[in-house]
N, C-alpha and C. Protein backbone atom coordinates (compact mmCIF):
# COMPACT_ATOMS: atom_id res chain seq x y z
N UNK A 1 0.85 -1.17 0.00
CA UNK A 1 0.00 0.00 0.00
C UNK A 1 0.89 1.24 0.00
N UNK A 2 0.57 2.36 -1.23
CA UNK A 2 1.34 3.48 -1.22
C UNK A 2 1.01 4.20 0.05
N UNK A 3 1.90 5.21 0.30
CA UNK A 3 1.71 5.93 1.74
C UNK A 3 0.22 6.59 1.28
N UNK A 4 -0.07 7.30 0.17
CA UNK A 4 -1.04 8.26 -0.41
C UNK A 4 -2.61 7.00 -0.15
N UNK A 5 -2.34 5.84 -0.40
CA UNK A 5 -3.55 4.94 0.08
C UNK A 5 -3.79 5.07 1.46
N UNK A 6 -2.51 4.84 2.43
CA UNK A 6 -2.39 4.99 3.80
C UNK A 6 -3.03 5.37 4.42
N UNK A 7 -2.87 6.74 3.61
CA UNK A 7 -3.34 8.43 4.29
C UNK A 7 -4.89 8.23 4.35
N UNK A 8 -5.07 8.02 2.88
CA UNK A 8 -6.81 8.09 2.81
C UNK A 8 -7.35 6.64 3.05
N UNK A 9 -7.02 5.51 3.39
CA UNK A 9 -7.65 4.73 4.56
C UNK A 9 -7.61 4.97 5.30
N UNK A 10 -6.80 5.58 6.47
CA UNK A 10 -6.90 6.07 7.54
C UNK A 10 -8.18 6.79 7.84
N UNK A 11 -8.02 7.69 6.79
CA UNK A 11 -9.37 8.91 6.65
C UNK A 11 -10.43 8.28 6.89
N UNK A 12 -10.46 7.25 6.16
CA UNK A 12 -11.69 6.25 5.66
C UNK A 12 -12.73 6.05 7.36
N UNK A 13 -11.02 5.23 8.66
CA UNK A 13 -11.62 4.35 9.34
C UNK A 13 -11.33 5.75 10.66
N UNK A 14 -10.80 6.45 10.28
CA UNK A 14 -10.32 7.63 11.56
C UNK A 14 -12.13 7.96 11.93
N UNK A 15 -12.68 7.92 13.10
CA UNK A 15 -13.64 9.07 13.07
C UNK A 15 -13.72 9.82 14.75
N UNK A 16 -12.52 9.83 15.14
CA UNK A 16 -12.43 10.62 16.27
C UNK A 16 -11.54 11.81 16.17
N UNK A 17 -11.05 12.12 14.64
CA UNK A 17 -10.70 12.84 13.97
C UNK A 17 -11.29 14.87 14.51
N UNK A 18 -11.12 15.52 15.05
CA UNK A 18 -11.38 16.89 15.01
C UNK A 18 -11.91 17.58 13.79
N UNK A 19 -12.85 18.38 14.01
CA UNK A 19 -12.55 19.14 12.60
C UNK A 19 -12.12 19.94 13.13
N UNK A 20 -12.17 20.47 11.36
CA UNK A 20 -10.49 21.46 11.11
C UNK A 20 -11.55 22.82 11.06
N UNK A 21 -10.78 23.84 11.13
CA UNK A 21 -11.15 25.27 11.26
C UNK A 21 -11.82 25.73 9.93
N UNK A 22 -11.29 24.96 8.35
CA UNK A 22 -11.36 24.90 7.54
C UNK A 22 -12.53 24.31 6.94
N UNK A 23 -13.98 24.54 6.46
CA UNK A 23 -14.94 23.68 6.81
C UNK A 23 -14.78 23.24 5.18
N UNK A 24 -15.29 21.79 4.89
CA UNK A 24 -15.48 21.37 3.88
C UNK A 24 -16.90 21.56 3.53
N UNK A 25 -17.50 21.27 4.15
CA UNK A 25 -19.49 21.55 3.89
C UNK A 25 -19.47 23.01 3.45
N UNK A 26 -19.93 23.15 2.20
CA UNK A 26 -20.67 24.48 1.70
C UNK A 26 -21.72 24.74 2.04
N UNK A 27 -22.21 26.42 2.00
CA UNK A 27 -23.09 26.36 2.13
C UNK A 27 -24.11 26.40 0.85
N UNK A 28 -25.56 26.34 0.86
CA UNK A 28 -26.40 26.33 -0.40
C UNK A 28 -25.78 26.85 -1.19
N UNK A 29 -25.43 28.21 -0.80
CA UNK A 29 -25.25 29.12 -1.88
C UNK A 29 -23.88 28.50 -2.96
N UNK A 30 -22.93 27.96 -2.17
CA UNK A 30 -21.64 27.34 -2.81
C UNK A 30 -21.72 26.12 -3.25
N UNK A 31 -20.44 25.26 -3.95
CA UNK A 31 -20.74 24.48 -5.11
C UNK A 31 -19.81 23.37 -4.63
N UNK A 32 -19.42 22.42 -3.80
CA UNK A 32 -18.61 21.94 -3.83
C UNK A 32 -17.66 21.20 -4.92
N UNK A 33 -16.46 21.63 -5.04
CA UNK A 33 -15.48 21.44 -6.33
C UNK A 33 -15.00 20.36 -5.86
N UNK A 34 -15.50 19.31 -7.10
CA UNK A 34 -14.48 17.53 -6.32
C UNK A 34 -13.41 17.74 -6.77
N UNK A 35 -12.93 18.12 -8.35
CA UNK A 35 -11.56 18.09 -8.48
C UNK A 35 -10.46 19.28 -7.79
N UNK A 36 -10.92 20.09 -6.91
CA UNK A 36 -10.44 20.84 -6.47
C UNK A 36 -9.81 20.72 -4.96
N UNK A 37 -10.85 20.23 -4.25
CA UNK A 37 -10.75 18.91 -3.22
C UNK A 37 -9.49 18.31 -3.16
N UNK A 38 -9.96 17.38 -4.96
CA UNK A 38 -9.01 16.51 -4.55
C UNK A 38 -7.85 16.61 -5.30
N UNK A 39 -7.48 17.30 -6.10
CA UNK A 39 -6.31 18.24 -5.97
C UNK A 39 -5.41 18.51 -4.82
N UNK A 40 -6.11 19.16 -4.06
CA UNK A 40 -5.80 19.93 -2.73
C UNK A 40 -5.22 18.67 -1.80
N UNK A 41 -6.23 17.85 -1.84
CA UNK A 41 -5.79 16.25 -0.99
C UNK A 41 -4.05 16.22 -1.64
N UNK A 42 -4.19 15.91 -2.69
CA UNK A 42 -2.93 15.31 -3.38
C UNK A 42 -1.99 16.02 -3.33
N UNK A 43 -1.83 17.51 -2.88
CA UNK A 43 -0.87 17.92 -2.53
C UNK A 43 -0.62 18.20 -1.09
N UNK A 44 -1.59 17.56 -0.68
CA UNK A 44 -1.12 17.49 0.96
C UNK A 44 -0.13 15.80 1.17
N UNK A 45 -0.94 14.91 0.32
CA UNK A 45 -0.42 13.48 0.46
C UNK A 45 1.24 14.35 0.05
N UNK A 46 1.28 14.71 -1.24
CA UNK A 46 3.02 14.61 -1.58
C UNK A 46 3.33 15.69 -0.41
N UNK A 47 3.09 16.66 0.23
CA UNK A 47 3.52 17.55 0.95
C UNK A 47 3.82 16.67 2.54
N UNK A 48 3.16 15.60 2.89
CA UNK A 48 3.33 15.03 4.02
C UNK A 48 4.47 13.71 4.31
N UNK A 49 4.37 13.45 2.13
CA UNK A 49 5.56 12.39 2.10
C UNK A 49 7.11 12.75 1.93
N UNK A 50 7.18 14.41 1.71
CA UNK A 50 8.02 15.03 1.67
C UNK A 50 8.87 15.11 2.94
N UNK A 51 8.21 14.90 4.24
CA UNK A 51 8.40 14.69 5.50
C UNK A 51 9.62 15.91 5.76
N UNK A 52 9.19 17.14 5.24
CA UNK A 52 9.99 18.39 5.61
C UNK A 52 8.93 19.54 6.93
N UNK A 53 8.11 18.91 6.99
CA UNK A 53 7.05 19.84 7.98
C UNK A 53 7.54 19.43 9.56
N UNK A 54 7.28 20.56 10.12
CA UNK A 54 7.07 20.23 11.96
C UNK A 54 5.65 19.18 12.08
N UNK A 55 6.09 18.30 12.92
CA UNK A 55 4.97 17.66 13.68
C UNK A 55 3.66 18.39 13.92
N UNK A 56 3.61 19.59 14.42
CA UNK A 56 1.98 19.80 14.36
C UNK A 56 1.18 20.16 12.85
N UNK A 57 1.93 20.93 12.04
CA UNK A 57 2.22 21.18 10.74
C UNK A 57 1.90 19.68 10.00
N UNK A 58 2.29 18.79 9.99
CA UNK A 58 1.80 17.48 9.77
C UNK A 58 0.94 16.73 10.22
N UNK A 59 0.83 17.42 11.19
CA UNK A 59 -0.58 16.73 12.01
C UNK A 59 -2.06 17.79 11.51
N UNK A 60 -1.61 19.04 10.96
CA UNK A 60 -2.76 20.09 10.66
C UNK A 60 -2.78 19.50 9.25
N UNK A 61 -2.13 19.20 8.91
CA UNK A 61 -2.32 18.95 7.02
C UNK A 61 -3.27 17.57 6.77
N UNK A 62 -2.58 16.66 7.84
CA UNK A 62 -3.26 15.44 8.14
C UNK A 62 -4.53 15.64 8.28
N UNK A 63 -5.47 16.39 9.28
CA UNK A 63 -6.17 16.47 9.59
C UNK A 63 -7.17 17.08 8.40
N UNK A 64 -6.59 17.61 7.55
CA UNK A 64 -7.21 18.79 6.62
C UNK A 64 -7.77 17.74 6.23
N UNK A 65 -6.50 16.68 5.25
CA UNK A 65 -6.80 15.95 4.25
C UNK A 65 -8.01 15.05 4.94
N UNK A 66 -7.58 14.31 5.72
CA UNK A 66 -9.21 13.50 6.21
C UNK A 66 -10.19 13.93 5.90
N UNK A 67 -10.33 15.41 6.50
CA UNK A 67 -11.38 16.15 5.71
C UNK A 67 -12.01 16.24 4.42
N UNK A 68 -10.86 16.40 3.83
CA UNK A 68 -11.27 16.46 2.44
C UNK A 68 -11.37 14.95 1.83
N UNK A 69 -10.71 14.06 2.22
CA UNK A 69 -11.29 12.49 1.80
C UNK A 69 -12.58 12.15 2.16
N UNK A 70 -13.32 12.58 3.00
CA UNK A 70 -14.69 12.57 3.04
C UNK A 70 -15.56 13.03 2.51
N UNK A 71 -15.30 14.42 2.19
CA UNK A 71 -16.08 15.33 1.78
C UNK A 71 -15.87 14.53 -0.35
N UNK A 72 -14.87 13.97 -0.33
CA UNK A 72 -14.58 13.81 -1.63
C UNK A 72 -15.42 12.33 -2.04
N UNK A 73 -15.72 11.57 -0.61
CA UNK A 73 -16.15 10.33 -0.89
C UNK A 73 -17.61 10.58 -0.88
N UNK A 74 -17.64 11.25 0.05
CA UNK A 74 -19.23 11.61 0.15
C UNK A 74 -20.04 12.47 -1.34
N UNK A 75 -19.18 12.94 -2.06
CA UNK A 75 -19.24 13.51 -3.38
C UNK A 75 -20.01 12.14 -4.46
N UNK A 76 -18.89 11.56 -3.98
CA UNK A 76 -18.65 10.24 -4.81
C UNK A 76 -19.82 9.27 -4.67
N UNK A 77 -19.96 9.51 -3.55
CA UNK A 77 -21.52 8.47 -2.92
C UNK A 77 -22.81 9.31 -3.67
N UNK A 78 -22.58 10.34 -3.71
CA UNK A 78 -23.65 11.17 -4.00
C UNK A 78 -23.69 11.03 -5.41
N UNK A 79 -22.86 11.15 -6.32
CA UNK A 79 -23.22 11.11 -7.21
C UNK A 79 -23.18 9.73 -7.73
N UNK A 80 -23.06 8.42 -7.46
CA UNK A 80 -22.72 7.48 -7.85
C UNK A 80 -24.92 6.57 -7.52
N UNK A 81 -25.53 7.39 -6.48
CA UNK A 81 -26.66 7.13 -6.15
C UNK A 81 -27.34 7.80 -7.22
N UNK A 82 -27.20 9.40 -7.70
CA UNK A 82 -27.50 9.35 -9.06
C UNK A 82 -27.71 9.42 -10.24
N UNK A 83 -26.59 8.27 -10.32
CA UNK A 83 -26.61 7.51 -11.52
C UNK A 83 -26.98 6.05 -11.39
N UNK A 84 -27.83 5.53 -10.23
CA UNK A 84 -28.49 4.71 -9.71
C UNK A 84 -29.95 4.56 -9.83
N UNK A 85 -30.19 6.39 -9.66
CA UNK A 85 -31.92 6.61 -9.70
C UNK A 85 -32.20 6.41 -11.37
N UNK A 86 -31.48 7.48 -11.92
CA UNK A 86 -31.09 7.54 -13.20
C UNK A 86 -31.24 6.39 -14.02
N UNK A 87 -30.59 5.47 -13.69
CA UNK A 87 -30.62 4.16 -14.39
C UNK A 87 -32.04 3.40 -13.92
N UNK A 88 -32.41 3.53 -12.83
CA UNK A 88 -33.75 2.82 -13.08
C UNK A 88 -34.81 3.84 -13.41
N UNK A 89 -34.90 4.71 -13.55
CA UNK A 89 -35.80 5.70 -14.34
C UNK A 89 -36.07 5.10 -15.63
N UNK A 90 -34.76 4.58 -15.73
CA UNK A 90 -34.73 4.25 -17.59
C UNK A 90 -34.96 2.65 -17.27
N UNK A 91 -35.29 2.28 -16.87
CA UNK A 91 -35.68 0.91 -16.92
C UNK A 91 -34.73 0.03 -16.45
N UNK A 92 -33.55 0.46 -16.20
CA UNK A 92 -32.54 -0.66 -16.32
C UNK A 92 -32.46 -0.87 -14.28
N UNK A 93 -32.16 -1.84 -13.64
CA UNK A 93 -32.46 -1.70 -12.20
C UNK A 93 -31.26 -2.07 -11.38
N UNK A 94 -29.80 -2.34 -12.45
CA UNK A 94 -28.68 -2.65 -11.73
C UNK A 94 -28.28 -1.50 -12.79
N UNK A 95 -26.36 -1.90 -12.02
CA UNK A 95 -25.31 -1.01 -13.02
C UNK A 95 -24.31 -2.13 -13.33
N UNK A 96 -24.14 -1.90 -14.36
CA UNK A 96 -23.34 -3.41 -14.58
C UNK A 96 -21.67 -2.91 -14.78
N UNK A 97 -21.04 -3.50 -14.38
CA UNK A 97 -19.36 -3.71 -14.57
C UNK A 97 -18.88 -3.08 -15.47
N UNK A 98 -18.34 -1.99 -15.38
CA UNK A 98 -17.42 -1.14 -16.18
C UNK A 98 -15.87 -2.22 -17.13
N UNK A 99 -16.04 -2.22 -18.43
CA UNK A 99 -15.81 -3.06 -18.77
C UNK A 99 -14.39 -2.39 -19.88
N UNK A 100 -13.04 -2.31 -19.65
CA UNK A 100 -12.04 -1.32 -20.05
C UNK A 100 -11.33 -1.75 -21.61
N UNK A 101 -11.50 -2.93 -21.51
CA UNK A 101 -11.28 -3.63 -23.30
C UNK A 101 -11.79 -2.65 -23.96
């Protein structure tokens, strides 16, 4: 497992985790940006494997990113439900296997 998997399993199973000052939840009025997110994630993963930060400094970045692995999965859940409704609207009542051939 790369450290960058590490990080965001951790995220996954962490939930005594703090939040951060930094809120990920928008409000109505705002749009949440997944690739921006997770952008942001990915330069915290290389910024933490760089292992040039102070300990709390790594522990604040840490904390960010959790954040944002949720907010990015929860994106992901959200839109992955629909294209769930979506598909049975249209008749079809599973999603079948993404198929890369």
């Amino acid at each position: 497992m790369t450290k960058k998997e590490s990080i965001i399993s951790k995220a996954n199973t962490n939930s005594d985790t703090k939040k951060p000052t930094q809120s990920i939840k928008k409000t109505a009025d705002e749009h949440f940006n997944f690739e921006a997110s997770f952008s942001e994630l990915e330069k915290i993963v290389e910024t933490l494997e760089n292992g040039q930060l102070s300990l709390e400094q790594s522990l604040d970045d840490f904390e960010r990113g959790i954040h944002l692995t949720r907010a990015c999965q929860d994106a992901l859940n959200s839109a992955q439900q629909k294209v769930q409704i979506l598909l049975e609207k249209n008749g079809r009542s599973s999603i079948e296997a993404f198929s890369q051939t």
